[in-house]
C-alpha atoms as a PDB file:
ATOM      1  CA  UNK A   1    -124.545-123.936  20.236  1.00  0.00           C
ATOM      2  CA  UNK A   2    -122.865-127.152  20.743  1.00  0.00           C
ATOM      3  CA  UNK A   3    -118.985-125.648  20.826  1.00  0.00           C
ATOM      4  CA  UNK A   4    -117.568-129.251  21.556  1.00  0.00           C
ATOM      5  CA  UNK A   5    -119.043-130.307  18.100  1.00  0.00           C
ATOM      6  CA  UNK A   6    -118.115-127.543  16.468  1.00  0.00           C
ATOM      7  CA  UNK A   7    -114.418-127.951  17.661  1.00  0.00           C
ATOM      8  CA  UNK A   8    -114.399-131.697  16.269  1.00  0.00           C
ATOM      9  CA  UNK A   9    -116.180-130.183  13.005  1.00  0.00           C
ATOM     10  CA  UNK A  10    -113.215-127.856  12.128  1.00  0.00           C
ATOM     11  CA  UNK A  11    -110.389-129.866  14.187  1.00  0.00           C
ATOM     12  CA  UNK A  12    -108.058-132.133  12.344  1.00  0.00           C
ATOM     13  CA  UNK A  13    -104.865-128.994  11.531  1.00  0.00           C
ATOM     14  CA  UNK A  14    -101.663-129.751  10.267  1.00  0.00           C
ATOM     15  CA  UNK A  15     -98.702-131.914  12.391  1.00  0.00           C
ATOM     16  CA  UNK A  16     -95.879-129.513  11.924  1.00  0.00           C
ATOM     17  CA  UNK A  17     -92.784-131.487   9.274  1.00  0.00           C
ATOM     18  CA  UNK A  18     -91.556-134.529  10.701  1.00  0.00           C
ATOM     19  CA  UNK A  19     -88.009-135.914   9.674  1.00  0.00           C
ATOM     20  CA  UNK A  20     -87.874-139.580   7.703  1.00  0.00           C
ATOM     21  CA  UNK A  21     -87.026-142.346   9.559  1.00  0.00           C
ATOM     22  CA  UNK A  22     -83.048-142.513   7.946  1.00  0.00           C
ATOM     23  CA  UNK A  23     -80.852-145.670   8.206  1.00  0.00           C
ATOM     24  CA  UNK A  24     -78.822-145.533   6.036  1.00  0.00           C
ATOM     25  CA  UNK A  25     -75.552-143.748   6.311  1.00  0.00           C
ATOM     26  CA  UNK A  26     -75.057-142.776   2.773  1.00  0.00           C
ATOM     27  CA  UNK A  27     -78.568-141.094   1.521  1.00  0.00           C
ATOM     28  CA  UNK A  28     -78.945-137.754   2.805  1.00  0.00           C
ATOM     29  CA  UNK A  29     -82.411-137.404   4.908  1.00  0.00           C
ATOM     30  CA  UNK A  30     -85.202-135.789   3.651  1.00  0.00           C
ATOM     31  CA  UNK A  31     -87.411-134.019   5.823  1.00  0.00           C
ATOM     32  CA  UNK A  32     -91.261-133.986   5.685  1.00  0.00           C
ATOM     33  CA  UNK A  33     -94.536-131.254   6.219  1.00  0.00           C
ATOM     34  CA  UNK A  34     -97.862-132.405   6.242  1.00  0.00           C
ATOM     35  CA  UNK A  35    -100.212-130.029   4.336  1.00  0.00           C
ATOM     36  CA  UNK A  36    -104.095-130.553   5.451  1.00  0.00           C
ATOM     37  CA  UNK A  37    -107.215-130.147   3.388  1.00  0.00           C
ATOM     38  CA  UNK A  38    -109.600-128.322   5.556  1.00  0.00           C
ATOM     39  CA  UNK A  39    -113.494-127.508   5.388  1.00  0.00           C
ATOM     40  CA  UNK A  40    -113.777-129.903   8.246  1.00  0.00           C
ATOM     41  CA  UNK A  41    -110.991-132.425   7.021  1.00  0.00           C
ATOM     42  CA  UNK A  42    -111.163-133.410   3.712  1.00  0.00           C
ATOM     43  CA  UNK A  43    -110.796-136.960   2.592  1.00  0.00           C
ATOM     44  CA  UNK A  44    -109.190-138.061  -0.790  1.00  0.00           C
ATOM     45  CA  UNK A  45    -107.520-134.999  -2.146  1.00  0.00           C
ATOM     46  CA  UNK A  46    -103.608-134.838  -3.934  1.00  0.00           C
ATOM     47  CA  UNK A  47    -100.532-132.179  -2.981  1.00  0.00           C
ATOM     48  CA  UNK A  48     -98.768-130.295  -5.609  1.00  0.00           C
ATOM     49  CA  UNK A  49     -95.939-128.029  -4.639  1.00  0.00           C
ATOM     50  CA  UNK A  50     -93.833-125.876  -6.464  1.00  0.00           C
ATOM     51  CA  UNK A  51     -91.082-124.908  -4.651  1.00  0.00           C
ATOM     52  CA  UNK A  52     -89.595-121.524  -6.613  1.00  0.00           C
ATOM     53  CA  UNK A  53     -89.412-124.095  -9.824  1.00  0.00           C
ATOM     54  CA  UNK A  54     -86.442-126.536  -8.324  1.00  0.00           C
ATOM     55  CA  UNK A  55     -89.851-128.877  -7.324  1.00  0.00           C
ATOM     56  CA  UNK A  56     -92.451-129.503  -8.695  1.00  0.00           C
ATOM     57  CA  UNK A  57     -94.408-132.679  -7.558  1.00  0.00           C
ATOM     58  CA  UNK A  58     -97.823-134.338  -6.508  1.00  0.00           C
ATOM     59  CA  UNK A  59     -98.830-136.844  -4.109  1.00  0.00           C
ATOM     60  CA  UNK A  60     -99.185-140.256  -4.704  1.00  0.00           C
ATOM     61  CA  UNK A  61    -100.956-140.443  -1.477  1.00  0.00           C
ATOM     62  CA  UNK A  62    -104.385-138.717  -0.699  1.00  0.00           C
ATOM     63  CA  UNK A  63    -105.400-136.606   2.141  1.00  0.00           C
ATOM     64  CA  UNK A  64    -106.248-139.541   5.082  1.00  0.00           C
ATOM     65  CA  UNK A  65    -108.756-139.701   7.053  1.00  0.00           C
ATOM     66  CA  UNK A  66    -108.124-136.257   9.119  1.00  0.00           C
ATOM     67  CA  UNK A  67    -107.058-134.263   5.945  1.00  0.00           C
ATOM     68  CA  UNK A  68    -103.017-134.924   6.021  1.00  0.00           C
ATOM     69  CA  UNK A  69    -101.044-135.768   3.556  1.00  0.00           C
ATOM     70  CA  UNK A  70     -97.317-135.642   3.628  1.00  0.00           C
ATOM     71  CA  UNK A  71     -95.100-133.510   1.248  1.00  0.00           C
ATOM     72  CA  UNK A  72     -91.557-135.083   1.058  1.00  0.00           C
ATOM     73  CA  UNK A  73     -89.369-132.118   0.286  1.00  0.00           C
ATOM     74  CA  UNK A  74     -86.642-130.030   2.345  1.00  0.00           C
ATOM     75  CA  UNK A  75     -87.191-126.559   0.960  1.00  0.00           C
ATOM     76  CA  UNK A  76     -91.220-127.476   2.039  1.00  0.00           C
ATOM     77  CA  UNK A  77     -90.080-128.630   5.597  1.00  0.00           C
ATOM     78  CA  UNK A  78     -87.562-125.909   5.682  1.00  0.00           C
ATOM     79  CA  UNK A  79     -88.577-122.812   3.660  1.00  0.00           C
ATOM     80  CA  UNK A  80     -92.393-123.517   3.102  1.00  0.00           C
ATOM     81  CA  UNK A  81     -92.770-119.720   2.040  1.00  0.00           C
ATOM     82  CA  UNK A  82     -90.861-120.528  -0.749  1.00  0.00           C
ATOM     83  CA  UNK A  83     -93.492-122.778  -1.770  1.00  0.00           C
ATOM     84  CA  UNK A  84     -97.033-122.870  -3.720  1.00  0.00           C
ATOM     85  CA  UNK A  85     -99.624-125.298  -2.901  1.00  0.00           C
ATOM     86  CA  UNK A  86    -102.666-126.864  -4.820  1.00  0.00           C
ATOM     87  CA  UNK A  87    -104.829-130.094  -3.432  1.00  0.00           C
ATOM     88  CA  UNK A  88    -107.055-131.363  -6.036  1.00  0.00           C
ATOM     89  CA  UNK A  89    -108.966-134.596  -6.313  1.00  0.00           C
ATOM     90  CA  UNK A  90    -107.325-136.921  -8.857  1.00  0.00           C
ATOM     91  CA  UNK A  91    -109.204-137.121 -11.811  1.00  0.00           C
ATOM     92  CA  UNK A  92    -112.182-139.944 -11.594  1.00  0.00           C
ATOM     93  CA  UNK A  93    -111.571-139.616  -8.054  1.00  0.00           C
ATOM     94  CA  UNK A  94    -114.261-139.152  -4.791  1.00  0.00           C
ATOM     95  CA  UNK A  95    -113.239-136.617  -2.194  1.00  0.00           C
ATOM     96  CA  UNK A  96    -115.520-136.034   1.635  1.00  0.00           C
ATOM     97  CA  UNK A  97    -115.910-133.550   3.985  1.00  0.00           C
ATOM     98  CA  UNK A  98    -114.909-136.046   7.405  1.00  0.00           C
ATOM     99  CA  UNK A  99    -117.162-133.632   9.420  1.00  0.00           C
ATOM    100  CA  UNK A 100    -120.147-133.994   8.069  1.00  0.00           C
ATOM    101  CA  UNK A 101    -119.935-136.478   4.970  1.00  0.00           C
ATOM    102  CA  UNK A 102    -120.191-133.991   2.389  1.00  0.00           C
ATOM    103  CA  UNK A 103    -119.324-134.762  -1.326  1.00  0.00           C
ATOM    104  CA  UNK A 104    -116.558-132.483  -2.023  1.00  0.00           C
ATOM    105  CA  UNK A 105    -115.263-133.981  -4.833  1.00  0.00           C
ATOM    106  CA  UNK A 106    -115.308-130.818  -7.293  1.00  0.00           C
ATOM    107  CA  UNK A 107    -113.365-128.895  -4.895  1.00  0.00           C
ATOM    108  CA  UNK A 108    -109.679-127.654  -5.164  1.00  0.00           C
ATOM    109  CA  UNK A 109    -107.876-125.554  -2.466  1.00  0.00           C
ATOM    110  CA  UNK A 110    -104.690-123.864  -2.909  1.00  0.00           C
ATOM    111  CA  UNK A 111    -102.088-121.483  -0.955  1.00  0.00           C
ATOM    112  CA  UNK A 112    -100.046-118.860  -2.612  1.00  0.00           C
ATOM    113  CA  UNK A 113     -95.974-118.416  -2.520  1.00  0.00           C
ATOM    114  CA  UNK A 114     -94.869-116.603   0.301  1.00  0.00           C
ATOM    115  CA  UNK A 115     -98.220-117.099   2.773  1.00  0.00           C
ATOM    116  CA  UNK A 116     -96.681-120.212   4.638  1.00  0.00           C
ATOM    117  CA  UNK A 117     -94.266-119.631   7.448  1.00  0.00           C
ATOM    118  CA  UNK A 118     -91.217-121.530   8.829  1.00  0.00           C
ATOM    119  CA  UNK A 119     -92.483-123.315  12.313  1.00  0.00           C
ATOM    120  CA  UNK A 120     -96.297-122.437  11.477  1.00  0.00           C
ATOM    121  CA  UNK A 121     -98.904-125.500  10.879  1.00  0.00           C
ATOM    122  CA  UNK A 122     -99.924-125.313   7.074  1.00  0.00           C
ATOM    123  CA  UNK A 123    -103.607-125.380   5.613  1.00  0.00           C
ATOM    124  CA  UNK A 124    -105.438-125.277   2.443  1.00  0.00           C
ATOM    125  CA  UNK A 125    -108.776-123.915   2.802  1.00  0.00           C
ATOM    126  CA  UNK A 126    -111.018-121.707   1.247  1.00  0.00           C
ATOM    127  CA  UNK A 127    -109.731-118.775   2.674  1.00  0.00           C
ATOM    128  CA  UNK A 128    -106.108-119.305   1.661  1.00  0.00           C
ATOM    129  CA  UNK A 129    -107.717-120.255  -2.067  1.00  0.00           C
ATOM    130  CA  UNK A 130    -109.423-116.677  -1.987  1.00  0.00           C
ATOM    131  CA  UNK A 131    -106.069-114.823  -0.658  1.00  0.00           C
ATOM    132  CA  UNK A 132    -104.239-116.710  -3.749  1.00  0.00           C
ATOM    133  CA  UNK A 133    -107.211-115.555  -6.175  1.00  0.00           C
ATOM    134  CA  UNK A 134    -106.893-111.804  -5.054  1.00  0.00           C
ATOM    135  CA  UNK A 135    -103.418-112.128  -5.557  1.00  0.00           C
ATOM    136  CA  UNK A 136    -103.333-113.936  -8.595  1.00  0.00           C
ATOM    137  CA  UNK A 137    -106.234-110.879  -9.625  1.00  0.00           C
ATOM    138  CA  UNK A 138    -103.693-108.342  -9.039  1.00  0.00           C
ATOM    139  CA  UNK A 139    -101.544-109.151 -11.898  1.00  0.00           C
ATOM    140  CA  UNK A 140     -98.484-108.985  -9.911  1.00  0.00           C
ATOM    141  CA  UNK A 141     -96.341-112.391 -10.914  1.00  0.00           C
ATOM    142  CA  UNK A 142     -92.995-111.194  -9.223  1.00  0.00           C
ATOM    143  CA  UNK A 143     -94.045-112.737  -5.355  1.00  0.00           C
ATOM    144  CA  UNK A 144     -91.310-110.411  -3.478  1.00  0.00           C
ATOM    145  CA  UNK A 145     -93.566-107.525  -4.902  1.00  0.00           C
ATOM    146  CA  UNK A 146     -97.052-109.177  -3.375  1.00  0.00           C
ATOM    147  CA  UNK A 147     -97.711-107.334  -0.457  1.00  0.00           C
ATOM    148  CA  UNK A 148     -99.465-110.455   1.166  1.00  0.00           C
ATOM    149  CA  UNK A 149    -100.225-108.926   4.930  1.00  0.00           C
ATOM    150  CA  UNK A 150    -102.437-106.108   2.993  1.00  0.00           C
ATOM    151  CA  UNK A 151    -104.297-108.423   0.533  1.00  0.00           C
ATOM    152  CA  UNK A 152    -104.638-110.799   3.412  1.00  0.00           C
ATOM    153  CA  UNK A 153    -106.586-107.899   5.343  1.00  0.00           C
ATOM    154  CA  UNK A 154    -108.488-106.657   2.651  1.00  0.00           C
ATOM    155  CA  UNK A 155    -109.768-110.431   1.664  1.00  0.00           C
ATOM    156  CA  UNK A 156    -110.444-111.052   5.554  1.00  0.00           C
ATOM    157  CA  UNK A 157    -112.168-107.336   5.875  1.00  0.00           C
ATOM    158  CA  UNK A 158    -114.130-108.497   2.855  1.00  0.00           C
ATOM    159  CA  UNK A 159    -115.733-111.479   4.079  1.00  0.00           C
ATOM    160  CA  UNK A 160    -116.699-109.337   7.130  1.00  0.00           C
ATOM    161  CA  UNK A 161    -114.603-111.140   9.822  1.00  0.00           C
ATOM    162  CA  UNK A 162    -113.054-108.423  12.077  1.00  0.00           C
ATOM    163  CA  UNK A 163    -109.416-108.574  11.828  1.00  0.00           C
ATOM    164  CA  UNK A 164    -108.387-107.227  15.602  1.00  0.00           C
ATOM    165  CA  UNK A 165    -110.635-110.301  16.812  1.00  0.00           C
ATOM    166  CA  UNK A 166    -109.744-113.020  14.408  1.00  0.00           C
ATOM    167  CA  UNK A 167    -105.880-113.375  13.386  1.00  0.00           C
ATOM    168  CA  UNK A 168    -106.013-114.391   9.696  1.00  0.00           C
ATOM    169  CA  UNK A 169    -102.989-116.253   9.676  1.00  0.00           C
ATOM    170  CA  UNK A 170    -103.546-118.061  12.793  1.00  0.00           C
ATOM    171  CA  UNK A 171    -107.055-119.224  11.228  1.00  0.00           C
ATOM    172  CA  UNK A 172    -105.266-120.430   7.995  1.00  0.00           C
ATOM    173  CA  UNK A 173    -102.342-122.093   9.959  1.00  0.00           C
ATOM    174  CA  UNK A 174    -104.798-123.616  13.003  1.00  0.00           C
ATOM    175  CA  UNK A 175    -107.946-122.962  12.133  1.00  0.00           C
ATOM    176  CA  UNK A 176    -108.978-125.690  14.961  1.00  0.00           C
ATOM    177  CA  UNK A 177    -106.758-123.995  17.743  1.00  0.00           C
ATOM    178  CA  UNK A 178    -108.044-120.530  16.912  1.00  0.00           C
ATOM    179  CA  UNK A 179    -112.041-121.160  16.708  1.00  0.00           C
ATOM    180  CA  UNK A 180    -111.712-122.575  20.524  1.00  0.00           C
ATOM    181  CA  UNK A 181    -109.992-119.414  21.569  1.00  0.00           C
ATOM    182  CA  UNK A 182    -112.993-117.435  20.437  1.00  0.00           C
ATOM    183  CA  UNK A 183    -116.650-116.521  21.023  1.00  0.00           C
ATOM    184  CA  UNK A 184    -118.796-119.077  20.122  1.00  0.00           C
ATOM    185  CA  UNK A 185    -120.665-116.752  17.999  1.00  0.00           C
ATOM    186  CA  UNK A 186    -117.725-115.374  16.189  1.00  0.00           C
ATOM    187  CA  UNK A 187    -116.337-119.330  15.373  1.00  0.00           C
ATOM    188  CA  UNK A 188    -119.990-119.609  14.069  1.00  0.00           C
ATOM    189  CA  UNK A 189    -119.877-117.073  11.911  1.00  0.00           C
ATOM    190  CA  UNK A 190    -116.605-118.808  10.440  1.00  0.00           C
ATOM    191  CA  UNK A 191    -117.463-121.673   9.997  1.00  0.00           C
ATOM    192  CA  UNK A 192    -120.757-120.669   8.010  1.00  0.00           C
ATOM    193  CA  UNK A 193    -118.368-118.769   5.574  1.00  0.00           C
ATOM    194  CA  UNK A 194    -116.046-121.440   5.129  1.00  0.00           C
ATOM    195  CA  UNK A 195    -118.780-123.567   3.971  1.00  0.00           C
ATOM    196  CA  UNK A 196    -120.655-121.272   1.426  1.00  0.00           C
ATOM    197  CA  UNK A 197    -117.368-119.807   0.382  1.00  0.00           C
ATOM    198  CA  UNK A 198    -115.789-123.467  -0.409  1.00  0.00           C
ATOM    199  CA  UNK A 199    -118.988-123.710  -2.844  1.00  0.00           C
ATOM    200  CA  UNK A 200    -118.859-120.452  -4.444  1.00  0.00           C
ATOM    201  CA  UNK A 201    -115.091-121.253  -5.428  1.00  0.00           C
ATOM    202  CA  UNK A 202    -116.541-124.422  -7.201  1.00  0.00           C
ATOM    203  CA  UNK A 203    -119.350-123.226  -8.498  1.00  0.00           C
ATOM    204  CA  UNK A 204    -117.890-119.186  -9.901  1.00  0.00           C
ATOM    205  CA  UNK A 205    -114.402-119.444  -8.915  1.00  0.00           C
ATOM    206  CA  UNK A 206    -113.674-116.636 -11.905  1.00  0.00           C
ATOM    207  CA  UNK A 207    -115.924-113.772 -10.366  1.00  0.00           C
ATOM    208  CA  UNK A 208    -115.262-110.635  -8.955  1.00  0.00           C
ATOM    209  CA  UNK A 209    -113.422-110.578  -5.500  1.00  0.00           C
ATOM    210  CA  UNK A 210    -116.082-108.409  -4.079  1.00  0.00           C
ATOM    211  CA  UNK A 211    -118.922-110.458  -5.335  1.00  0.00           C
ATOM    212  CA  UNK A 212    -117.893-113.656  -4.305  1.00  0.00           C
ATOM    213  CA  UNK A 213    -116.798-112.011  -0.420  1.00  0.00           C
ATOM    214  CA  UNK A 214    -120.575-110.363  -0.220  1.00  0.00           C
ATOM    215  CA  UNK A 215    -122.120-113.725  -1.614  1.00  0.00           C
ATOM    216  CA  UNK A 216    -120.686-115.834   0.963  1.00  0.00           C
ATOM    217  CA  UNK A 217    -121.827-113.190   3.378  1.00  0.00           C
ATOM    218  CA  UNK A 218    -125.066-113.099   2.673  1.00  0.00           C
ATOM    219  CA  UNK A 219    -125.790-116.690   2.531  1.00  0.00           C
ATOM    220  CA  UNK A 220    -123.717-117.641   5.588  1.00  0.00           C
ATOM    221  CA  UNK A 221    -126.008-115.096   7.407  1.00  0.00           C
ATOM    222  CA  UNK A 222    -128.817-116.759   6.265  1.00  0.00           C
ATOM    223  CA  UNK A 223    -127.825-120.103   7.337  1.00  0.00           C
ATOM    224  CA  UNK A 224    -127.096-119.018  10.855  1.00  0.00           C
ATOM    225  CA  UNK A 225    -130.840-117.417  10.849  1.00  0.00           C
ATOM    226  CA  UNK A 226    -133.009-120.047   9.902  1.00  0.00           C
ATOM    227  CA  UNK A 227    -130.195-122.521  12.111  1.00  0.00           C
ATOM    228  CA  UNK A 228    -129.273-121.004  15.064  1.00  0.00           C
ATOM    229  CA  UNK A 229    -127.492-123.876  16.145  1.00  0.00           C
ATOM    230  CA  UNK A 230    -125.718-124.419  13.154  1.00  0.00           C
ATOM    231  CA  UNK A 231    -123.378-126.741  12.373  1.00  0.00           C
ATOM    232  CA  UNK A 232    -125.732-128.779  14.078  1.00  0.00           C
ATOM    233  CA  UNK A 233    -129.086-129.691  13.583  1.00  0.00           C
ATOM    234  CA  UNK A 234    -131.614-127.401  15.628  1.00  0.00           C
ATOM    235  CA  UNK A 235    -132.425-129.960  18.772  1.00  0.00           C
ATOM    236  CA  UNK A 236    -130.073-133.146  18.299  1.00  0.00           C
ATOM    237  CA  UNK A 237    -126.050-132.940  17.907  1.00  0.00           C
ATOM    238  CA  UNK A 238    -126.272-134.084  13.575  1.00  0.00           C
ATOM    239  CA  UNK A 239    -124.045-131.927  11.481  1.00  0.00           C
ATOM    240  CA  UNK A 240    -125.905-130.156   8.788  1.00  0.00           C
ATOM    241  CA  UNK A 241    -124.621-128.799   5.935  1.00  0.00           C
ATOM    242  CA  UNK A 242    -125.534-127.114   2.533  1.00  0.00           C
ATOM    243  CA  UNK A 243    -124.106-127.596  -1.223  1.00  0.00           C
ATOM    244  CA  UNK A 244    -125.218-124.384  -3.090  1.00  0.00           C
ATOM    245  CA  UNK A 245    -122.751-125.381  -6.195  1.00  0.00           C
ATOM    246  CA  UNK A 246    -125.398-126.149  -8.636  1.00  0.00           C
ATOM    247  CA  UNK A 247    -127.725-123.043  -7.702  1.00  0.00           C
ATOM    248  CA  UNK A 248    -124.360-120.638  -7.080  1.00  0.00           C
ATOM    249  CA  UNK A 249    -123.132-122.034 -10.992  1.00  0.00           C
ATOM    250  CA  UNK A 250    -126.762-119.577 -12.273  1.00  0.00           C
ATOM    251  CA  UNK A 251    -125.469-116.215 -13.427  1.00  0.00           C
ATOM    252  CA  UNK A 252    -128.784-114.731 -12.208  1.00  0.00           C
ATOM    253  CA  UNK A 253    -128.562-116.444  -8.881  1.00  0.00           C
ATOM    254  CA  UNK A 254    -124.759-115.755  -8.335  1.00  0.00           C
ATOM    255  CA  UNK A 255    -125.991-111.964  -9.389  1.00  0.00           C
ATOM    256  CA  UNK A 256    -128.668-111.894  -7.075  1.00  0.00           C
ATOM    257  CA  UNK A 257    -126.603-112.632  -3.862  1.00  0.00           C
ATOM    258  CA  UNK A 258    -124.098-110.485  -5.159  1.00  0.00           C
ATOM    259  CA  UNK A 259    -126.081-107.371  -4.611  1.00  0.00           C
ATOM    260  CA  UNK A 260    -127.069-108.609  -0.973  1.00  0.00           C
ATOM    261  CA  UNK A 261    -130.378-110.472  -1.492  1.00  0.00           C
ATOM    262  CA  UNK A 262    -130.756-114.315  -0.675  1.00  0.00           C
ATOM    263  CA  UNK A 263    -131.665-116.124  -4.118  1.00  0.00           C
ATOM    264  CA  UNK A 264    -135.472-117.695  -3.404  1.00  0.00           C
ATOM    265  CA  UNK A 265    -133.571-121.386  -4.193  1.00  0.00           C
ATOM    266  CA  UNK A 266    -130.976-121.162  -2.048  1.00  0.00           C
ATOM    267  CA  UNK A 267    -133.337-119.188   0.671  1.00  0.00           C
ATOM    268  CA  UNK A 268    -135.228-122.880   0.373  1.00  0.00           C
ATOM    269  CA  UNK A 269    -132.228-124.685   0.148  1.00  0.00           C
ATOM    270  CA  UNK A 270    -131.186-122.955   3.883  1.00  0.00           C
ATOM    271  CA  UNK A 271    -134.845-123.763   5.968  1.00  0.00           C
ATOM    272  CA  UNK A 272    -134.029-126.279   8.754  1.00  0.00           C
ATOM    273  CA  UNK A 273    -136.761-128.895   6.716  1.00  0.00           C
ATOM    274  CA  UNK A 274    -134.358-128.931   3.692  1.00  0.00           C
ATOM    275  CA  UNK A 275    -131.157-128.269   4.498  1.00  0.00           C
ATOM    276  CA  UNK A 276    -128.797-131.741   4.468  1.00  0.00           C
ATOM    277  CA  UNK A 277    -128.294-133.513   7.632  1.00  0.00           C
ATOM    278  CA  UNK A 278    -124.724-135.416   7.839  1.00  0.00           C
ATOM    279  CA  UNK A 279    -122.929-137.598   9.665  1.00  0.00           C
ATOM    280  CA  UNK A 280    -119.500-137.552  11.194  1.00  0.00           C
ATOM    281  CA  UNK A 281    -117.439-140.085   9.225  1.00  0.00           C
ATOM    282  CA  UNK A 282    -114.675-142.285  10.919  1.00  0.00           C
ATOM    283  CA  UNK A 283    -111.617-140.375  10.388  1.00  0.00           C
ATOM    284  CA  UNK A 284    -109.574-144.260  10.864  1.00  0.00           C
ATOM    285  CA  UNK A 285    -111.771-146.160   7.794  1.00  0.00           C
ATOM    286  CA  UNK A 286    -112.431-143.015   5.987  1.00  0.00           C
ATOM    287  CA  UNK A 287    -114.242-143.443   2.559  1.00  0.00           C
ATOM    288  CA  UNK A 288    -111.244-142.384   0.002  1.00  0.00           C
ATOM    289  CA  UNK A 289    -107.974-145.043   0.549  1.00  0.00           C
ATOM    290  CA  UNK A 290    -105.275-142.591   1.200  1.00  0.00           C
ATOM    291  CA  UNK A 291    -103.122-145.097  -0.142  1.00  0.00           C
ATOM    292  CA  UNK A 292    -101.408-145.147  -2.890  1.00  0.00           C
ATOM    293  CA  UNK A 293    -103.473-147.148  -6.380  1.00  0.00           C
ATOM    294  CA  UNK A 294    -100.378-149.143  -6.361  1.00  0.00           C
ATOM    295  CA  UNK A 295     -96.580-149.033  -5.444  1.00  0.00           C
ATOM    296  CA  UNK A 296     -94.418-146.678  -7.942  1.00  0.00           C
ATOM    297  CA  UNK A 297     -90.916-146.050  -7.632  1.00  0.00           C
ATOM    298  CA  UNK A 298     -88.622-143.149  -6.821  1.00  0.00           C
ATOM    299  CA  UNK A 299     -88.141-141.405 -10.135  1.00  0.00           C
ATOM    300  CA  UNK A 300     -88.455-137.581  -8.516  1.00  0.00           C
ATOM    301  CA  UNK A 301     -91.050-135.927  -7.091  1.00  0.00           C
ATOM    302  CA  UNK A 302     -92.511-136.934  -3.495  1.00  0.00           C
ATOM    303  CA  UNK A 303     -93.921-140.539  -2.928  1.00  0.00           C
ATOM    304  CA  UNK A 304     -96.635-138.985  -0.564  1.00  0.00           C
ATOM    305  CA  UNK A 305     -96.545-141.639   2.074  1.00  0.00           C
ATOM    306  CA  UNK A 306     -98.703-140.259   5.019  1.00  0.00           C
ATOM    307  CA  UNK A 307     -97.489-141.558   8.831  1.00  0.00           C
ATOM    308  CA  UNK A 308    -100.466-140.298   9.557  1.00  0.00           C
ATOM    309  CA  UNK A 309    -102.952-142.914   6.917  1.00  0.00           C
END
């Protein structure tokens, strides 16, 4: 498979916090953490943080181009482990996969209190939305009682990804720096997962842990088979990609991959005839302004501006 691709499909990871240009002698500075959307880098999606209550604040900004946006906060570019992260796309709003110009404007990613670490990269991806679900599904609201290494193993065990190959936390933090340190086969594998599992969040994001971890098994499996040299296309270097949301939304279809069996739509929607060929989009004019709709002023909360838009 084409590895060099595949590294640019899943590259784009978080620059770790970067201090604010400060002039003036009176304002105290206030330090900055980019946060990335990742499924491939997504384009056009909000921050909110909640930092143990003291802040709570969105973007104004949208995720640019490579999936950063900036969080303007101290405790977040100090004590990010302290903090809870959701990106969204604003209401109205268009959001793209920058790998492969997929619409993913239905999709929302979040990271749980107490999974981000002081000097680590930070991500929101489908696999730190599914550790936040199973911990959310515990019932446990008190985050000093969340034992997060344990879910984090049993969510990663889940989804079939071997745990003394693939460090969980490093593929949450840098999931581009840790696919290039492994087998070509294994990054496969991962990125196929990513992909389903970002659409079974959208399309059943209330469902059983188990379900939705054999679900995106089953169909990532079946994407590899019928596209060995997936993310490409079979025979030229076009992404490909699938977007199961509307057949995964089916109770009888989410049901059916849930015991294991591929669904005959999405089995049709996976054959190298049908499935959706992409294109890489410019990460410098990407489709979604990261911008700003128009200048607001300080009243709280984090203005968003990205150094990186």
């Amino acid at each position: 498979m084409k590895i060099k691709l595949l590294s640019t499909i899943i590259a784009g990871v978080i620059l770790a916090g970067c201090g604010s240009d400060n002039n003036n002698t009176v304002t105290p500075e206030v330090k900055a953490k980019d946060v990335q959307a990742y499924d491939g880098a997504v384009n056009g999606m909000v921050a909110t943080y909640d930092c143990e209550g003291e802040t709570v604040a969105t973007t104004k900004a949208k995720t640019d181009g490579k999936g950063y946006v900036t969080i303007t906060n101290n405790t977040f570019a100090d004590n990010p482990e302290k903090c809870a992260v959701s990106l969204t796309v604003p209401k109205g709003g268009k959001a793209y996969d920058m790998s492969n110009s997929k619409d993913m404007s239905n999709v929302s990613y979040s990271i749980p209190k107490g999974l981000l670490e002081s000097g680590r990269k930070a991500a929101a991806t489908p696999f730190t939305t599914l550790v936040d679900k199973a911990i959310k599904d515990s019932g446990e609201t008190n985050s000093e009682n969340v034992d997060i290494d344990s879910i984090i193993n049993d969510v990663f065990t889940g989804l079939g990804i071997d745990t003394s190959v693939v460090d969980p936390k490093d593929l949450m933090c840098s999931p581009a720096e840790t696919l290039e340190t492994l087998d070509a086969t294994v990054a496969q594998d991962i990125v196929a997962k990513t992909m389903v599992l970002s659409d079974v969040l959208v399309a059943n994001p209330e469902q059983e842990l188990s379900d939705i971890t054999t679900v995106t098994k089953t169909i990532a499996k079946d994407i590899i088979n019928k596209n060995p040299e997936f993310p490409t296309q079979t025979g030229s270097d076009k992404p490909i990609y699938v977007d199961l949301t509307d057949e995964l939304a089916d109770e009888n279809t989410f049901k059916e991959a849930a015991s294991g069996k591929v669904p005959t739509d999405i089995a049709e929607a996976t054959k190298p005839e049908n499935i959706v060929v992409g294109e890489v989009l410019d990460p410098v004019n990407p489709p979604v302004d990261p911008t700003p709709d128009a200048p607001t002023g300080g009243t709280g909360g984090d203005d968003g501006d990205n150094p990186n838009g």
